[in-house]
PDB file of N, CA and C in Angstrom:
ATOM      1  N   UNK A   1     -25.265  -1.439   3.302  1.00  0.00           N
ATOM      2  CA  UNK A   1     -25.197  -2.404   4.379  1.00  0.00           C
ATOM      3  C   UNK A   1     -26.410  -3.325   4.344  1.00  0.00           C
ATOM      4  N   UNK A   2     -26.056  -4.335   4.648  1.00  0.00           N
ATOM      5  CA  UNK A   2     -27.163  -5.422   4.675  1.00  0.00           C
ATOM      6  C   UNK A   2     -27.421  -5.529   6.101  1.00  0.00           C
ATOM      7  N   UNK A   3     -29.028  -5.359   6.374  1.00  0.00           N
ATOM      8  CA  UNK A   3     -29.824  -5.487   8.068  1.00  0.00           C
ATOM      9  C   UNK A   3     -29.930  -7.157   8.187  1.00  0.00           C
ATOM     10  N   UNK A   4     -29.535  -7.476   8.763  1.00  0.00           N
ATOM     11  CA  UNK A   4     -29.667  -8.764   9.463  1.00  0.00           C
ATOM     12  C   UNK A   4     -30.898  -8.891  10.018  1.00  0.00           C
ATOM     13  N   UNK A   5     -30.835  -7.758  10.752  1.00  0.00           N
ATOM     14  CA  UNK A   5     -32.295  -7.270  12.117  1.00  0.00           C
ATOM     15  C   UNK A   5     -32.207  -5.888  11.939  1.00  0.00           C
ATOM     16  N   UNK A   6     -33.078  -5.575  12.968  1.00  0.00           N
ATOM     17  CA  UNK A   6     -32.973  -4.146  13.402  1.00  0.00           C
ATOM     18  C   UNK A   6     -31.726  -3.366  13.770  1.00  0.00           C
ATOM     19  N   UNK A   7     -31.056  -4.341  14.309  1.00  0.00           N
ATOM     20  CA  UNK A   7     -29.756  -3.811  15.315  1.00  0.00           C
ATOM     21  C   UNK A   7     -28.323  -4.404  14.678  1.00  0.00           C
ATOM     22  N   UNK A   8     -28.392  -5.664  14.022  1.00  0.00           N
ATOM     23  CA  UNK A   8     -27.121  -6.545  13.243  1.00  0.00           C
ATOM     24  C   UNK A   8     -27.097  -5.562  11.786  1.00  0.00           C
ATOM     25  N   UNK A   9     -25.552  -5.129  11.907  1.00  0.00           N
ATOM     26  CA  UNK A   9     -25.627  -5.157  10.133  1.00  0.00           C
ATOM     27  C   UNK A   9     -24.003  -5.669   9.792  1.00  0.00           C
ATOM     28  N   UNK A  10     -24.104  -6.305   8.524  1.00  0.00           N
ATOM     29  CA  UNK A  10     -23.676  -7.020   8.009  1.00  0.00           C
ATOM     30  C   UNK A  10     -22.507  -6.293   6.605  1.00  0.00           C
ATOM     31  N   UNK A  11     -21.172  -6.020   6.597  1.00  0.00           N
ATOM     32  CA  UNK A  11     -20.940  -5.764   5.376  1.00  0.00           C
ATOM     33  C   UNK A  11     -19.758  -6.419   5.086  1.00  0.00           C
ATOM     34  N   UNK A  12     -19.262  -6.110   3.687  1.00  0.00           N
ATOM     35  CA  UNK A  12     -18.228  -6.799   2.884  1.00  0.00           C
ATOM     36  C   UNK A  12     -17.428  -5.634   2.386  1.00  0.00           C
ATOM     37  N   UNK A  13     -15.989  -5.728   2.235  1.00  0.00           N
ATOM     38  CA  UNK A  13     -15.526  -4.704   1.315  1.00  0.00           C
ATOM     39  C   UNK A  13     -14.254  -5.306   0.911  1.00  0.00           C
ATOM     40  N   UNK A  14     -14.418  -4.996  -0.192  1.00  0.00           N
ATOM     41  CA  UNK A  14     -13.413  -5.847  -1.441  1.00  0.00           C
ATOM     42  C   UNK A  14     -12.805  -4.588  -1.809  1.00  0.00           C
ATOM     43  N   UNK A  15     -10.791  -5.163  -1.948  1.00  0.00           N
ATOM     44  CA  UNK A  15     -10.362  -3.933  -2.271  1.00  0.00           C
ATOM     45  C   UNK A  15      -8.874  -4.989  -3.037  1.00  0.00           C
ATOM     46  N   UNK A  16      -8.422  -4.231  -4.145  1.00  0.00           N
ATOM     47  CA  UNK A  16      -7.302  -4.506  -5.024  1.00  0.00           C
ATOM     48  C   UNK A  16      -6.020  -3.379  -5.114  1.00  0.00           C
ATOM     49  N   UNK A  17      -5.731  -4.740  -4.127  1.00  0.00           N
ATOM     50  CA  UNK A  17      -4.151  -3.956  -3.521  1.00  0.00           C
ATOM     51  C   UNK A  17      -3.050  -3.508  -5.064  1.00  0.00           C
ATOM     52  N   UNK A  18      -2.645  -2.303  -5.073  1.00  0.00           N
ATOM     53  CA  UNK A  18      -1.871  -1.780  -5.920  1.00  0.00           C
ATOM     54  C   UNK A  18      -0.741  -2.597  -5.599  1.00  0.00           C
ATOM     55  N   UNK A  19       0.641  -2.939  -6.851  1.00  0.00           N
ATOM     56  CA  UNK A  19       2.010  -3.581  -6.470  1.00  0.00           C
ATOM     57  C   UNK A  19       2.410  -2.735  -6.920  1.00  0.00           C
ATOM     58  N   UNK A  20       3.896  -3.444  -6.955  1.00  0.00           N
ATOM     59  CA  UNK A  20       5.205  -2.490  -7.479  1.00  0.00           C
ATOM     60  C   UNK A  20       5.981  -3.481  -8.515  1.00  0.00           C
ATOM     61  N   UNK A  21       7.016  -2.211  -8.856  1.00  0.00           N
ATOM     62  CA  UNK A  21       7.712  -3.004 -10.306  1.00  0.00           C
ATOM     63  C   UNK A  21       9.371  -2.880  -9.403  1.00  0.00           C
ATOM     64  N   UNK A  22      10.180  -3.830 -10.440  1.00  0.00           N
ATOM     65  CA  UNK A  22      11.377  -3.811 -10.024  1.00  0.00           C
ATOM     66  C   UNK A  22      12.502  -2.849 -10.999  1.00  0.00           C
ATOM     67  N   UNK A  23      13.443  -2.223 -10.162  1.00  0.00           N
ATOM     68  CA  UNK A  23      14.397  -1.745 -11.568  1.00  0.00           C
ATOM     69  C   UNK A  23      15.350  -1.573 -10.750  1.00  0.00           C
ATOM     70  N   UNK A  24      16.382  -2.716 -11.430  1.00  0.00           N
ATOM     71  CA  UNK A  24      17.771  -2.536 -10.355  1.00  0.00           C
ATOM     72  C   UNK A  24      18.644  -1.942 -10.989  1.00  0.00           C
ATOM     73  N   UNK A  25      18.156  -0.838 -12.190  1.00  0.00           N
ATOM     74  CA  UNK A  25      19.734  -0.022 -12.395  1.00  0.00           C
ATOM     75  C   UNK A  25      20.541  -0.303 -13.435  1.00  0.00           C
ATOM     76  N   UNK A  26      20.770   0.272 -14.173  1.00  0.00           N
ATOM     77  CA  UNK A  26      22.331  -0.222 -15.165  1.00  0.00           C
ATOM     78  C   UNK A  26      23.711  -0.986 -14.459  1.00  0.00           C
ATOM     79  N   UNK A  27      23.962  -0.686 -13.766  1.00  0.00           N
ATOM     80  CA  UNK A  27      24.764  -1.019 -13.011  1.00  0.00           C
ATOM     81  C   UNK A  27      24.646  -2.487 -11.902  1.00  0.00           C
ATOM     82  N   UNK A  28      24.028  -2.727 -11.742  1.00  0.00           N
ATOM     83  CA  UNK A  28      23.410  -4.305 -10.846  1.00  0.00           C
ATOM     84  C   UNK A  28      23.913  -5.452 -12.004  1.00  0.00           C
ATOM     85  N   UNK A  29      24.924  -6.492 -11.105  1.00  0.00           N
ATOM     86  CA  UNK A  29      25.340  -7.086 -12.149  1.00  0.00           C
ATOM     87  C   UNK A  29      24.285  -8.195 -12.357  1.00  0.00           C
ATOM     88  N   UNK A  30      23.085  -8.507 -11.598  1.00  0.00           N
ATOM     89  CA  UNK A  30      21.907  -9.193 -11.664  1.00  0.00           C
ATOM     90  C   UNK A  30      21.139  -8.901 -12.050  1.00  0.00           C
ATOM     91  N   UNK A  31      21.118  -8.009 -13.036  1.00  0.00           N
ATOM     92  CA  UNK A  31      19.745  -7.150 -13.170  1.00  0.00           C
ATOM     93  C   UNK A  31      19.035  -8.011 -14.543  1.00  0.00           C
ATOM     94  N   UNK A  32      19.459  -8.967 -14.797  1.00  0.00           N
ATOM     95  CA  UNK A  32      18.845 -10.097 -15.943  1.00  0.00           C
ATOM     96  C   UNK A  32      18.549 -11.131 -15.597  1.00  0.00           C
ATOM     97  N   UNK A  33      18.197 -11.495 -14.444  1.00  0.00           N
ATOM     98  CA  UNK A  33      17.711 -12.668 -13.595  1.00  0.00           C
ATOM     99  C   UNK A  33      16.324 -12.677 -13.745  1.00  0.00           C
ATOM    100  N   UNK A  34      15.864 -11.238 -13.278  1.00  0.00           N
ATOM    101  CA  UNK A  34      14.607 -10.729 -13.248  1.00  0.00           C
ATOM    102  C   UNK A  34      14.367 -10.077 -14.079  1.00  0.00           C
ATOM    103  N   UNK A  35      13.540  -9.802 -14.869  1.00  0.00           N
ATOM    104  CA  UNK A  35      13.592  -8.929 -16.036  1.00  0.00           C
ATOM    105  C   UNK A  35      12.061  -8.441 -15.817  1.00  0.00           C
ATOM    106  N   UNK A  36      11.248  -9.432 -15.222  1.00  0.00           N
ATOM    107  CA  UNK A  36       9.254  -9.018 -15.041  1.00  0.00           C
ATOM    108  C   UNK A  36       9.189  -9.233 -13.777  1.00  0.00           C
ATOM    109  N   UNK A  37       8.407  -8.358 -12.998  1.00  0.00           N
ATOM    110  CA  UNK A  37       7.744  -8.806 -12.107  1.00  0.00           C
ATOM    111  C   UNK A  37       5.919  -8.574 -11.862  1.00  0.00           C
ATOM    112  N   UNK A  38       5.517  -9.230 -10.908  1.00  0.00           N
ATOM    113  CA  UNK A  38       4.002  -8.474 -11.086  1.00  0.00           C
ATOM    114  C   UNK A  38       3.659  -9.106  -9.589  1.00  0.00           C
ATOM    115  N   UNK A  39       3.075  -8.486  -8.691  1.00  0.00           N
ATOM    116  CA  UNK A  39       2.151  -8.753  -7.700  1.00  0.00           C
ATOM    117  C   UNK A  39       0.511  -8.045  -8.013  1.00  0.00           C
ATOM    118  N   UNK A  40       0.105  -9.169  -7.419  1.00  0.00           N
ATOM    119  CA  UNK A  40      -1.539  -8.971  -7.672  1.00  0.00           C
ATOM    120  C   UNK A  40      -2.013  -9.710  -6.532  1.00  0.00           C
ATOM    121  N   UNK A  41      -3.159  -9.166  -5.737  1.00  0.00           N
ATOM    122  CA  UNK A  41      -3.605  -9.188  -4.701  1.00  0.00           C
ATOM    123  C   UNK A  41      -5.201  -8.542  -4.463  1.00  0.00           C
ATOM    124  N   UNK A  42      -6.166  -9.746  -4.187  1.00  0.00           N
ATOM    125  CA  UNK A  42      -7.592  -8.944  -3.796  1.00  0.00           C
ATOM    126  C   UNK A  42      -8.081  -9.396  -2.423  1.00  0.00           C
ATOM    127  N   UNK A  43      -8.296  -8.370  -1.584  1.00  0.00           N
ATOM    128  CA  UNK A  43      -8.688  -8.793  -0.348  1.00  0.00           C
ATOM    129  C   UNK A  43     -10.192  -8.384  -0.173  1.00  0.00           C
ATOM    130  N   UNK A  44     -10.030  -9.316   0.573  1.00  0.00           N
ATOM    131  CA  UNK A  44     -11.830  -9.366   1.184  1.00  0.00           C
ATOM    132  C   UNK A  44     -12.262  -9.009   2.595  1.00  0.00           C
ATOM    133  N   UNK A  45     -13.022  -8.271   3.463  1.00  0.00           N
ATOM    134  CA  UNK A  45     -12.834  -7.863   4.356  1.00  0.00           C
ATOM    135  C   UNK A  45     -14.192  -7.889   4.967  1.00  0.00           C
ATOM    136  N   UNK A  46     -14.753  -8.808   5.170  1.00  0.00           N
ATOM    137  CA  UNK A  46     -15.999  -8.612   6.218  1.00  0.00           C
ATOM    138  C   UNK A  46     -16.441  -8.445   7.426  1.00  0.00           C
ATOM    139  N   UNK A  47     -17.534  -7.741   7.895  1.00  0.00           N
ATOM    140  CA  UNK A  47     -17.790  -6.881   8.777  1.00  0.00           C
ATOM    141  C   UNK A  47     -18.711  -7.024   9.765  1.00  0.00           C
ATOM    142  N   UNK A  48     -19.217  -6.731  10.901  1.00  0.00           N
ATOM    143  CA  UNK A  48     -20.365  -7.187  11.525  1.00  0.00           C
ATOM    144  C   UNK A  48     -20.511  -6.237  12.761  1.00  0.00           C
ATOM    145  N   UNK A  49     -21.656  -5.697  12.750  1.00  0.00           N
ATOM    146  CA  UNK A  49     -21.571  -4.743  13.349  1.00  0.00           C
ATOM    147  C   UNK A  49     -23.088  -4.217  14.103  1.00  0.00           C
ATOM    148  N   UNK A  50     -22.918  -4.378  15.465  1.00  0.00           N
ATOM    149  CA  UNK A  50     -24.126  -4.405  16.738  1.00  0.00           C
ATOM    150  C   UNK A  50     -24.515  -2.927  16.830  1.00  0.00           C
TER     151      UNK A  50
END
């Protein structure tokens, strides 16, 4: 934690959200539309605290 002052502290927390994959099955007559997917996501989360 970072002191601001005596009494302020200050933090950050960075975190990388896990995704998911797609699989629609042998059977899905769409299932070649999509063939990849990917989500990717980093959040940032700062803090402040008396």
């Amino acid at each position: 934690m970072k002191g601001l002052n005596e009494n302020l502290k200050l933090r950050l927390s960075v975190a990388a959200v896990a995704g998911g994959g797609l699989d629609y099955g042998e059977n899905f007559v769409g299932r070649y539309q999509a063939y990849k997917a990917a989500l990717q996501t980093v959040g940032a989360g700062p803090s402040l605290g008396y």
